[in-house]
C-alpha atoms as a PDB file:
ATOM      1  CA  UNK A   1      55.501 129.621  11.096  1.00  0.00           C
ATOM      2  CA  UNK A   2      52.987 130.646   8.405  1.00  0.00           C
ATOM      3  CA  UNK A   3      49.518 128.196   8.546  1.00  0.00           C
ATOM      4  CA  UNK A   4      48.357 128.181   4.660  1.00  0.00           C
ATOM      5  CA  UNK A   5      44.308 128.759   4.616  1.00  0.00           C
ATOM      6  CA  UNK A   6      44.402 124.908   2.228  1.00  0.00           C
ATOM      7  CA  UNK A   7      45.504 123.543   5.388  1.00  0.00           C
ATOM      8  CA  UNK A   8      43.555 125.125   7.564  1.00  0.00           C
ATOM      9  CA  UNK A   9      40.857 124.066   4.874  1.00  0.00           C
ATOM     10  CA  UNK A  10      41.822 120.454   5.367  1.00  0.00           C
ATOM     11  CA  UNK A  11      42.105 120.010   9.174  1.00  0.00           C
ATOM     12  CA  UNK A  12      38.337 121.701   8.946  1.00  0.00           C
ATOM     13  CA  UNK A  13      37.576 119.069   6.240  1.00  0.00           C
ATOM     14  CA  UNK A  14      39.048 115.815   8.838  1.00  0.00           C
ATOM     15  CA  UNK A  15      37.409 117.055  12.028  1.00  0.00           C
ATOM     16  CA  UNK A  16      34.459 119.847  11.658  1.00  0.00           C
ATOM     17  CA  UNK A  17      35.294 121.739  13.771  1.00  0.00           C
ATOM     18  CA  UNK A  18      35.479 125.481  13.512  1.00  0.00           C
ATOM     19  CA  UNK A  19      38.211 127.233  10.972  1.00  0.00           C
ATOM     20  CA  UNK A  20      40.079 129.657  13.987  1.00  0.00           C
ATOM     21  CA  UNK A  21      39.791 126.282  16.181  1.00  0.00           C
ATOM     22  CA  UNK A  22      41.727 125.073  13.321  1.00  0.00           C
ATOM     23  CA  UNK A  23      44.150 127.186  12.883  1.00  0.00           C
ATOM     24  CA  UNK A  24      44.395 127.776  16.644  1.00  0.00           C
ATOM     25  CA  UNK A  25      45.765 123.676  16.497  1.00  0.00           C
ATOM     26  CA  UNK A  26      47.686 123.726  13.536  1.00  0.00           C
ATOM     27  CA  UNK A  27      49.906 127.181  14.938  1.00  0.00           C
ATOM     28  CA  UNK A  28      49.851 125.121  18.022  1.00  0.00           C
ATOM     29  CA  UNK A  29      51.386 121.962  16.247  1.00  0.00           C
ATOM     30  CA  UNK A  30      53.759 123.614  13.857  1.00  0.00           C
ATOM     31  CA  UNK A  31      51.807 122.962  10.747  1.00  0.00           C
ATOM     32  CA  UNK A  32      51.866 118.957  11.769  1.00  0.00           C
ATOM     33  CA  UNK A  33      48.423 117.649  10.511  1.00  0.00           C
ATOM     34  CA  UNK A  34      48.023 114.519  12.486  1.00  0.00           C
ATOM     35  CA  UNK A  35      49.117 116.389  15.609  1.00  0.00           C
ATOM     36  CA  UNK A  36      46.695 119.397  14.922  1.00  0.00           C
ATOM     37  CA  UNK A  37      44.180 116.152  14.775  1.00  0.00           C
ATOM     38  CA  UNK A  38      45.234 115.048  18.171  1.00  0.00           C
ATOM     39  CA  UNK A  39      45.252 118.321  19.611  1.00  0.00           C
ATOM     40  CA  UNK A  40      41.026 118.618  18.438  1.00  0.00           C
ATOM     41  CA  UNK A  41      40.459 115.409  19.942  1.00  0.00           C
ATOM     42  CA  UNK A  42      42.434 116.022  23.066  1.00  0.00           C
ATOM     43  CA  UNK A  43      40.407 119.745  23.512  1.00  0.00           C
ATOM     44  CA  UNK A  44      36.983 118.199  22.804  1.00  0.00           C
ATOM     45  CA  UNK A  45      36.890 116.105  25.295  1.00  0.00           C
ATOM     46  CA  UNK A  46      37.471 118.798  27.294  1.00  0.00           C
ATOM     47  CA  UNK A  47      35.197 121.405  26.362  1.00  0.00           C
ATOM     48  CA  UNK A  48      32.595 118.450  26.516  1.00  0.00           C
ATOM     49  CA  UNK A  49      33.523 118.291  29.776  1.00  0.00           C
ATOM     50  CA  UNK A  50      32.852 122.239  30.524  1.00  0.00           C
ATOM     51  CA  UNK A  51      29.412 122.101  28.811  1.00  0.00           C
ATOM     52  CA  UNK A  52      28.000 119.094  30.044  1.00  0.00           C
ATOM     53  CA  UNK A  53      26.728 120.833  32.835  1.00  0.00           C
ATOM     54  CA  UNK A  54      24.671 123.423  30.709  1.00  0.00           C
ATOM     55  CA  UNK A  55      20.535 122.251  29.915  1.00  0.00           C
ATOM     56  CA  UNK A  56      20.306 120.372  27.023  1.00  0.00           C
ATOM     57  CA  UNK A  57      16.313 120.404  26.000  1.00  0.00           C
ATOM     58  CA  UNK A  58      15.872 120.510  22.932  1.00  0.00           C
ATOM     59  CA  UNK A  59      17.239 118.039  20.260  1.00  0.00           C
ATOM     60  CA  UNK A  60      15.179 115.003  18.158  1.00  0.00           C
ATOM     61  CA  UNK A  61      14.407 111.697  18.355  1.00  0.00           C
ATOM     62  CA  UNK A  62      16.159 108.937  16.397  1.00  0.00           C
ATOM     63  CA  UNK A  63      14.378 104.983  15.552  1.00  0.00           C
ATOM     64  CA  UNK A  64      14.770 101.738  13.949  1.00  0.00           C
ATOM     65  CA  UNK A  65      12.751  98.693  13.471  1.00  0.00           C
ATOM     66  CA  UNK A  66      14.509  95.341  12.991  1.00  0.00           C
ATOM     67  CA  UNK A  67      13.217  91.984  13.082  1.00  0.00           C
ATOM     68  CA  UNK A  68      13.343  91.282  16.387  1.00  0.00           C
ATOM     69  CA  UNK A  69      13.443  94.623  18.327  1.00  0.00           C
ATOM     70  CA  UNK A  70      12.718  98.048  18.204  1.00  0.00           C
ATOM     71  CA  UNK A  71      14.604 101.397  19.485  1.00  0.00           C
ATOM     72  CA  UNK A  72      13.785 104.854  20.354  1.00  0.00           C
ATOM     73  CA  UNK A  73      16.532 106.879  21.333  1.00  0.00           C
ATOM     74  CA  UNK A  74      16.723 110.686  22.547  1.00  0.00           C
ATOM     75  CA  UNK A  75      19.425 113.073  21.186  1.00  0.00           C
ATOM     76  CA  UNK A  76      19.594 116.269  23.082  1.00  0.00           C
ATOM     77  CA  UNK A  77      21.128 119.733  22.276  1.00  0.00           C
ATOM     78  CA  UNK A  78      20.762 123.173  23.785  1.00  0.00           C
ATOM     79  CA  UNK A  79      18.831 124.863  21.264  1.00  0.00           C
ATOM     80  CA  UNK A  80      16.144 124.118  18.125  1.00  0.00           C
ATOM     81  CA  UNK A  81      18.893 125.518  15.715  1.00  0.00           C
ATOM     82  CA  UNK A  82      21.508 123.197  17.124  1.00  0.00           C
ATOM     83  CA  UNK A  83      19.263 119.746  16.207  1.00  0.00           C
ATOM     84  CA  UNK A  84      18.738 121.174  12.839  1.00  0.00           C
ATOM     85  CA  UNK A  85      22.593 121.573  12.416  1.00  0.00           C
ATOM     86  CA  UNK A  86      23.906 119.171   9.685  1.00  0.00           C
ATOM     87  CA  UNK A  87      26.447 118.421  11.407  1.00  0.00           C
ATOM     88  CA  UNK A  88      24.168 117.251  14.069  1.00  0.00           C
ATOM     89  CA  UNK A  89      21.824 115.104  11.928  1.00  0.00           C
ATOM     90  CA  UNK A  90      24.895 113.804  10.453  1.00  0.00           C
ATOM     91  CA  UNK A  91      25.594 112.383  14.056  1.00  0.00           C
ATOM     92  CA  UNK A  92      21.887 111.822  14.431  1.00  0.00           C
ATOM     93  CA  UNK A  93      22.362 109.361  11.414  1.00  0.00           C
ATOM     94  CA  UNK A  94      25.250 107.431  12.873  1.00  0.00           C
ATOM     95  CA  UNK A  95      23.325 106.902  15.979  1.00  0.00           C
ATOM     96  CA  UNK A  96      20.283 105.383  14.211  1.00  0.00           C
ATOM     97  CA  UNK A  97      22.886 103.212  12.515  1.00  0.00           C
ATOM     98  CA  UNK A  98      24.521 102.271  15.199  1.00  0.00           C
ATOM     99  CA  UNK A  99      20.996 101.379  16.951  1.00  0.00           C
ATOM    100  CA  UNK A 100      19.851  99.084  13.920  1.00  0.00           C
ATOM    101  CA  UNK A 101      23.083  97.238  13.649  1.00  0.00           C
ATOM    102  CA  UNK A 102      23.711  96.828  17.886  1.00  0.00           C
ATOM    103  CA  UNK A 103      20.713  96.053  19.885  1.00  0.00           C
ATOM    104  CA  UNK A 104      20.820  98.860  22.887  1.00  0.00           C
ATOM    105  CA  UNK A 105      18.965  98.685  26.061  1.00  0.00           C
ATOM    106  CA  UNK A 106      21.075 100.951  28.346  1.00  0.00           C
ATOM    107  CA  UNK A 107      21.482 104.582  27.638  1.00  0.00           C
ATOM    108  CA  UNK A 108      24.760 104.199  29.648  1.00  0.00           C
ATOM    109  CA  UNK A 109      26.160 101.427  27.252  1.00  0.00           C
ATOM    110  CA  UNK A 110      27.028 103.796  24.565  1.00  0.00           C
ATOM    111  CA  UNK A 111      29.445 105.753  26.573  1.00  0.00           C
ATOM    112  CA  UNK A 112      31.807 102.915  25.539  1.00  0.00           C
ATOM    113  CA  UNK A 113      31.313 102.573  22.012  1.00  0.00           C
ATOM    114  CA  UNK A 114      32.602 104.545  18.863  1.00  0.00           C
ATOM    115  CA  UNK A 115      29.762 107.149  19.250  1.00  0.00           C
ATOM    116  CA  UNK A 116      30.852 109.130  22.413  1.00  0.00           C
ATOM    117  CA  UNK A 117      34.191 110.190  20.491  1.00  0.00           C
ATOM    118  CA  UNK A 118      32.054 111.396  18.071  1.00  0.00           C
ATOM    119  CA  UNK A 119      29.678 112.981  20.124  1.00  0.00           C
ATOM    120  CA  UNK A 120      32.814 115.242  22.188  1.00  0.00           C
ATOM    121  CA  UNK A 121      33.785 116.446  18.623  1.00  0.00           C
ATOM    122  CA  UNK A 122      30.105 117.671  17.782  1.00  0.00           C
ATOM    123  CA  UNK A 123      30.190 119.293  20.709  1.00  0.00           C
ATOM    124  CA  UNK A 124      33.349 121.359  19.779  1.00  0.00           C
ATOM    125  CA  UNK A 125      31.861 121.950  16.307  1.00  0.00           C
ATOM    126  CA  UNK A 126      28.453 123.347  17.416  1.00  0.00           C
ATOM    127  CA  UNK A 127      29.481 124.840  20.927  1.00  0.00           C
ATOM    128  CA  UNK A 128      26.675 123.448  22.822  1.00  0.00           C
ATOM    129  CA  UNK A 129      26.015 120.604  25.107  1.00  0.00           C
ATOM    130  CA  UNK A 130      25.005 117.532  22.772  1.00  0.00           C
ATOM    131  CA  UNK A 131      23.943 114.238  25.015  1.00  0.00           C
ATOM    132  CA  UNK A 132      22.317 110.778  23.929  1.00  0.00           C
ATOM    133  CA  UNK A 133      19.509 110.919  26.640  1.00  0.00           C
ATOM    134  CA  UNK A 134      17.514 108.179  27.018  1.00  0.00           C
ATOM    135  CA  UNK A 135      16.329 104.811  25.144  1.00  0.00           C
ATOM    136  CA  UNK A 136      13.589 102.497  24.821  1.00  0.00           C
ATOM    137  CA  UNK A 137      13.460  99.333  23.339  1.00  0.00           C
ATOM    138  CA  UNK A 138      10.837  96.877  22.788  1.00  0.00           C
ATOM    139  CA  UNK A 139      11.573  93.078  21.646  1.00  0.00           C
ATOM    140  CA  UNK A 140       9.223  90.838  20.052  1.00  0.00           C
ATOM    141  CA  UNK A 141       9.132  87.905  18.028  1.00  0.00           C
ATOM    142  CA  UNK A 142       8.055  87.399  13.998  1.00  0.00           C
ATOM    143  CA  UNK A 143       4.412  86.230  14.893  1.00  0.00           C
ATOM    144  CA  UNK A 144       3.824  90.043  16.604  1.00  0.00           C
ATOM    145  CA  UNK A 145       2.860  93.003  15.016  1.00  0.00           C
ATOM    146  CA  UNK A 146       4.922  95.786  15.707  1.00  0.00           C
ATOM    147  CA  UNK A 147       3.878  99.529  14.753  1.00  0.00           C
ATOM    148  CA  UNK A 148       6.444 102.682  15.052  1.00  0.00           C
ATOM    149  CA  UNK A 149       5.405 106.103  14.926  1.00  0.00           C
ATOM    150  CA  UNK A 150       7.443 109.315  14.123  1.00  0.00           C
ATOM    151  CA  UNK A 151       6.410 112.229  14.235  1.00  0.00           C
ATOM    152  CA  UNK A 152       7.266 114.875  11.338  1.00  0.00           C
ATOM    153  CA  UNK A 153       9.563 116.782  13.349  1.00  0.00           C
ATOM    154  CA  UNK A 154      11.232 113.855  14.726  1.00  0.00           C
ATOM    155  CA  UNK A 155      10.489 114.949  18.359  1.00  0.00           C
ATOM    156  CA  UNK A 156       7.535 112.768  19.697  1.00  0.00           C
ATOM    157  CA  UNK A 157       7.683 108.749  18.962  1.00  0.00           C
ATOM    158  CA  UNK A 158       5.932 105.885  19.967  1.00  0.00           C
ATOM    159  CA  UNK A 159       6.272 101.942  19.415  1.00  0.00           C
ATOM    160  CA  UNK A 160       3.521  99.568  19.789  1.00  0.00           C
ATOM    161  CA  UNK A 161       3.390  95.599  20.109  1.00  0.00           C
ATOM    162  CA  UNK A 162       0.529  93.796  19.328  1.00  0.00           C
ATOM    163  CA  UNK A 163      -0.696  90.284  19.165  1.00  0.00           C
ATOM    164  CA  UNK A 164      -2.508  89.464  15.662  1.00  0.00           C
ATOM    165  CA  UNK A 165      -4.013  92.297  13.672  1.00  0.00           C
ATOM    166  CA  UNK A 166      -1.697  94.016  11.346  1.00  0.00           C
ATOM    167  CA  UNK A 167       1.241  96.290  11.136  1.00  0.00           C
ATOM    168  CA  UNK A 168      -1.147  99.257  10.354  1.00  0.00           C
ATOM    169  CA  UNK A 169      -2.829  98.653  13.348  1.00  0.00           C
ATOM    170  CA  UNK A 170      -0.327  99.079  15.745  1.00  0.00           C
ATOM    171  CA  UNK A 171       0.876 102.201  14.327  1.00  0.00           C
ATOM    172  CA  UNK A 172      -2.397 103.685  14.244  1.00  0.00           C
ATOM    173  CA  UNK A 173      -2.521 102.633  18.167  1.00  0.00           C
ATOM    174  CA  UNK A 174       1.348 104.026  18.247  1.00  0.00           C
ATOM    175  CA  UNK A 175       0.107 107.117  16.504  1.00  0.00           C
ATOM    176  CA  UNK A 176      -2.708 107.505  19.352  1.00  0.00           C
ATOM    177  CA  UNK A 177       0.059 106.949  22.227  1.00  0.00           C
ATOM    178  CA  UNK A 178       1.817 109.560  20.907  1.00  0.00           C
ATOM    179  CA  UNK A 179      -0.708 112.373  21.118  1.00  0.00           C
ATOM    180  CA  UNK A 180      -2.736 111.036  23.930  1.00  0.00           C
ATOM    181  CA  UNK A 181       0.896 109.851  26.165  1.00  0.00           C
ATOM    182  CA  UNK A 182      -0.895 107.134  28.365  1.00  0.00           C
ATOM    183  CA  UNK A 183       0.493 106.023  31.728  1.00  0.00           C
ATOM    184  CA  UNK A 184      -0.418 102.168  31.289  1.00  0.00           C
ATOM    185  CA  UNK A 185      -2.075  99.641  29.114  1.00  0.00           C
ATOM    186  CA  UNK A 186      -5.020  98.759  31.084  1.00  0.00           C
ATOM    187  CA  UNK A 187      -6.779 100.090  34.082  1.00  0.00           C
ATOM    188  CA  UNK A 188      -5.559  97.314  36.047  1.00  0.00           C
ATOM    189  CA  UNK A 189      -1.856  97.905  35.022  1.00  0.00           C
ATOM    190  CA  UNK A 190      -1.867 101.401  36.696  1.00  0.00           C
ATOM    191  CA  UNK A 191       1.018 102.419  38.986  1.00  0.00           C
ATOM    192  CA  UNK A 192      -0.182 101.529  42.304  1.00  0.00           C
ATOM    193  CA  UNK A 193       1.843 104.714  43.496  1.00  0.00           C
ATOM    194  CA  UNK A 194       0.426 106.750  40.937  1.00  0.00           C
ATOM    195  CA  UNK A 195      -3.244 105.535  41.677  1.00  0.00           C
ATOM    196  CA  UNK A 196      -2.974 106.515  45.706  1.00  0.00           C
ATOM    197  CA  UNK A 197      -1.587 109.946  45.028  1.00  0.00           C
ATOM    198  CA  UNK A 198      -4.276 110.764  42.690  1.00  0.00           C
ATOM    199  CA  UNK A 199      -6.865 109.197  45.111  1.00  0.00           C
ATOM    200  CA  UNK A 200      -5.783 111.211  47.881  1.00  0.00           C
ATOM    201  CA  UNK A 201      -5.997 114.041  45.882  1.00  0.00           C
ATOM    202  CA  UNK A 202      -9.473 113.321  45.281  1.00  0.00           C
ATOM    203  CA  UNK A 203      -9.797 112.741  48.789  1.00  0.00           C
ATOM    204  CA  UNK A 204      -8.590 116.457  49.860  1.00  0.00           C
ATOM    205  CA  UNK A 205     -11.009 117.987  46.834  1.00  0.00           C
ATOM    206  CA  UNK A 206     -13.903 116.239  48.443  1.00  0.00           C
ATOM    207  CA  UNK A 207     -13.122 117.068  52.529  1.00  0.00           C
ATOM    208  CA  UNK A 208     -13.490 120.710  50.858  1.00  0.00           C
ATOM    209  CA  UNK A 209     -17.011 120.510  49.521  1.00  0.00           C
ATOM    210  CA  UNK A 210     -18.396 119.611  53.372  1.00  0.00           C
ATOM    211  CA  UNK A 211     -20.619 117.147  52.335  1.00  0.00           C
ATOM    212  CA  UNK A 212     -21.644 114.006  53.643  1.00  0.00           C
ATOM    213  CA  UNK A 213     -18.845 111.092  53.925  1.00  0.00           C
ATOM    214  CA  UNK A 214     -21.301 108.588  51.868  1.00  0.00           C
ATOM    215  CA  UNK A 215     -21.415 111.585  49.022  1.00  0.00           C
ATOM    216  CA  UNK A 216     -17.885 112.268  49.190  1.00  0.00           C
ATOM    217  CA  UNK A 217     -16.770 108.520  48.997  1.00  0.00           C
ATOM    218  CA  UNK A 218     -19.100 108.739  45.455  1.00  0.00           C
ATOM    219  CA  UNK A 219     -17.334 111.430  44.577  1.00  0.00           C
ATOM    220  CA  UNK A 220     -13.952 110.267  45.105  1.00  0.00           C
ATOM    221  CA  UNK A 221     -15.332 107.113  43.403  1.00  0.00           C
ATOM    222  CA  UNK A 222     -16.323 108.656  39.853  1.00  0.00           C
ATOM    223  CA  UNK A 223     -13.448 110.796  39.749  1.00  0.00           C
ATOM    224  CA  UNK A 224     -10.620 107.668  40.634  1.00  0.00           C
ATOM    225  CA  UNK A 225     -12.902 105.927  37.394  1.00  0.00           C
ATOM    226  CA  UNK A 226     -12.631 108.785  35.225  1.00  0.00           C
ATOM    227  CA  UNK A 227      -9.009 109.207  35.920  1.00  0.00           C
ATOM    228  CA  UNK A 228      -8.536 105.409  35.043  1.00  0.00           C
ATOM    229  CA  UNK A 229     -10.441 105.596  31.945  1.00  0.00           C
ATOM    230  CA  UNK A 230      -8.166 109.211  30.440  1.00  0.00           C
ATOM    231  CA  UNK A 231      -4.896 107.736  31.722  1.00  0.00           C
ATOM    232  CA  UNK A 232      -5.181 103.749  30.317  1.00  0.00           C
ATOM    233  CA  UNK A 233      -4.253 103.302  26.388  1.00  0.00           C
ATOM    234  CA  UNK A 234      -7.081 100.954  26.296  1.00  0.00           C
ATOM    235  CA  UNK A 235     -10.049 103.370  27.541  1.00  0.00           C
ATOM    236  CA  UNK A 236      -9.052 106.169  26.298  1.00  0.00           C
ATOM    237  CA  UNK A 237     -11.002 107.726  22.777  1.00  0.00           C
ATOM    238  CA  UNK A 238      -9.032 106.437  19.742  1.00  0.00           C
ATOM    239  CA  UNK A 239      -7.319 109.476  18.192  1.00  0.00           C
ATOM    240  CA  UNK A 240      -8.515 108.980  14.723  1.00  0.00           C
ATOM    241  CA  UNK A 241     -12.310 108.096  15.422  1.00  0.00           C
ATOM    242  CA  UNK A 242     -13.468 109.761  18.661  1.00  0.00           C
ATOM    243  CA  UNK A 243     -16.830 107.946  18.424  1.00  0.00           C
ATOM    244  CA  UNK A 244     -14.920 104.485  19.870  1.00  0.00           C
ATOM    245  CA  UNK A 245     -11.919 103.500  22.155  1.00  0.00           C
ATOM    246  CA  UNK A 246      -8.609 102.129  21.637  1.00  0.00           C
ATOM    247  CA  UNK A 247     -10.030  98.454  22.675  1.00  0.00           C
ATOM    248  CA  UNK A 248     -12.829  99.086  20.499  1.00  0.00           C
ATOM    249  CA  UNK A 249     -10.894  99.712  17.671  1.00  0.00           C
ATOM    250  CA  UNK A 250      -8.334  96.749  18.450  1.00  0.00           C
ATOM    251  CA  UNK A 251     -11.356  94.928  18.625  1.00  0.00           C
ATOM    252  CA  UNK A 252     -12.373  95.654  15.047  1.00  0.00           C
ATOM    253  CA  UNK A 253      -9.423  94.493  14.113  1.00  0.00           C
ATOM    254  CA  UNK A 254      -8.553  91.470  15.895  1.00  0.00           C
ATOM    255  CA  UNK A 255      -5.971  92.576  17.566  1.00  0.00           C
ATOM    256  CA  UNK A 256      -4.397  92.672  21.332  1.00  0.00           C
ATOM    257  CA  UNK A 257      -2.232  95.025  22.339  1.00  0.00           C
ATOM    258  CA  UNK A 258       0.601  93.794  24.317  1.00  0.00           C
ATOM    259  CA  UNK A 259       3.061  96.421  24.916  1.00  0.00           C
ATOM    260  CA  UNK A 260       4.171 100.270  24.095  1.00  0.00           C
ATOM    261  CA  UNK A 261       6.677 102.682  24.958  1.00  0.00           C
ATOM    262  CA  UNK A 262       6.575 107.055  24.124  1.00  0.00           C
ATOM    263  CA  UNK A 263       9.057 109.251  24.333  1.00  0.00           C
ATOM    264  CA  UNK A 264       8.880 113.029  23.675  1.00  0.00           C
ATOM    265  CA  UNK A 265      12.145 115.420  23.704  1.00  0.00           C
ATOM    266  CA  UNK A 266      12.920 117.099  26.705  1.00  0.00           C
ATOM    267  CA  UNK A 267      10.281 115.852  28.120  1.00  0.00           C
ATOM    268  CA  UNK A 268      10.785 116.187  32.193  1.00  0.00           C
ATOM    269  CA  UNK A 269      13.625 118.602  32.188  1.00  0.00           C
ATOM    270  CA  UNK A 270      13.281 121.783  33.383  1.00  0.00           C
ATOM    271  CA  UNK A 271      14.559 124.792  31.728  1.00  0.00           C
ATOM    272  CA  UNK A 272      15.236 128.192  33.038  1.00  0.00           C
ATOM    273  CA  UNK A 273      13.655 130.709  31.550  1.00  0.00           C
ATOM    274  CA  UNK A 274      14.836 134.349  31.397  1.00  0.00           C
ATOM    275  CA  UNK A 275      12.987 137.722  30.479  1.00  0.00           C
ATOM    276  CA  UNK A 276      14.954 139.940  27.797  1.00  0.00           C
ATOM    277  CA  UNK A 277      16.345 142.633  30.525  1.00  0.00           C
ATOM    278  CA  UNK A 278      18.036 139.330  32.142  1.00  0.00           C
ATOM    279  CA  UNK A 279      19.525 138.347  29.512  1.00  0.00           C
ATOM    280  CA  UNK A 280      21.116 141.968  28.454  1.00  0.00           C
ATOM    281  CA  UNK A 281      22.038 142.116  32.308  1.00  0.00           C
ATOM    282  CA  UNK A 282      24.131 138.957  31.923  1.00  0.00           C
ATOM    283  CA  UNK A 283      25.822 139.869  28.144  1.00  0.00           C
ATOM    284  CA  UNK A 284      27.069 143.453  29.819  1.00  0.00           C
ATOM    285  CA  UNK A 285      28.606 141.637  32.633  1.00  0.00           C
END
């Protein structure tokens, strides 16, 4: 039967999904709207299914800050263009509603909800591998000051939770986390894990110079206190005055910081990379 280009135009206007993909359905369902509909829906899921194995990297960060909690959450796609898809931040939008209105502390959780039908659709509209990555939330209560930073292309965030102080504090602080990405609060809140492996590292670097043990213990000494001192939010050189340190400048203030969390996009997945003769070797198979 003949498909008419207004209803190919309207089962594009429902869904979003690509005109042939369209038509593709509608041929497929005799012209039957709601069964082209179900037909989308049905082959979404399963090209979701195909290219959730491909690396997703790239993508933007989405936040909200309520009155008792705040959320960071990590929308991945394949490529830059993808994430600045409208159709994408459309999605993008949905999620950061969906964050504000439901309080979400599992990545996992939203697997169930209205957003992963969504997200299997986007996927058929773009044609690339589109995954809600990780979270972080942070609760506190009205007395705290809480500080969320963004940054302008939506890919690096922090929160920060503070006791007195001011709002503006802890987003200055939450603007520091985000460029400087520390591993703790405090020296003394360090990864015990994290603190041997560096120390043993140390350890090797000094064995090499062949100097005395007492020497080499100094050595491994400074270095384990200058490691502490980059790595810990508090010690670290505040990001907008260099001159003093985050607990100096909390200080000023009368503030305490009592929490943060940082995410980045893509951050600690690892993407293949391929030279240009690859590439053309691949396309001509």
């Amino acid at each position: 039967m003949e498909i008419k280009a207004s209803q190919v135009k309207e089962l594009r206007d429902m869904t979003g999904v690509a005109m042939m993909e369209c038509k593709k359905a509608l041929i497929e369902a005799k012209g039957d709207l709601e069964k082209a509909v179900d037909l989308l829906r049905s082959n979404s899921a399963l090209k979701a299914e195909k290219k959730s194995s491909r690396v997703a990297a790239d993508g933007i960060l989405v936040s909200t800050l309520t009155d008792n909690y705040a959320t960071i959450l990590e929308i991945n796609t394949e490529t830059d263009f993808a994430a600045k898809d409208s159709s994408f931040l459309s999605f993008a939008e949905k999620v950061k509603t969906y964050i504000t209105e439901n309080k979400v502390t599992d990545i996992n959780s939203l697997e169930d909800s209205s957003l992963e039908e969504e997200r299997k659709t986007l996927i058929q509209t773009i044609g690339e591998n589109i995954q809600l990555r990780r979270i972080e939330t942070i609760d506190f209560t009205s007395e705290m000051k809480k500080g969320l930073y963004m940054h302008f292309d939506s890919k690096l965030a922090a929160i920060v939770i503070s006791k007195d102080g001011s709002d503006e504090v802890a987003r200055n602080v939450a603007m520091h986390v985000s460029a400087f990405n520390p591993l703790c609060l405090s020296e003394d809140d360090i990864d015990k894990d994290v603190l041997e492996r560096e120390k043993a590292i140390f350890a090797n670097q000094a064995q090499e110079s062949g100097k005395p043990q007492e020497i080499m213990d100094k050595i491994v000494d400074g270095k384990v206190k200058r490691f502490l001192s980059e790595v810990s939010l508090l010690s670290q050189d505040f990001v907008k005055d260099p001159e003093i340190t985050v607990q100096e400048y909390l200080n000023q203030n009368s503030a305490i910081a009592l929490d943060f969390v940082r995410l980045k996009v893509g951050e600690g997945i690892e993407v293949e990379t391929k030279d240009f003769a690859e590439e053309v070797a691949e396309q001509l198979k």
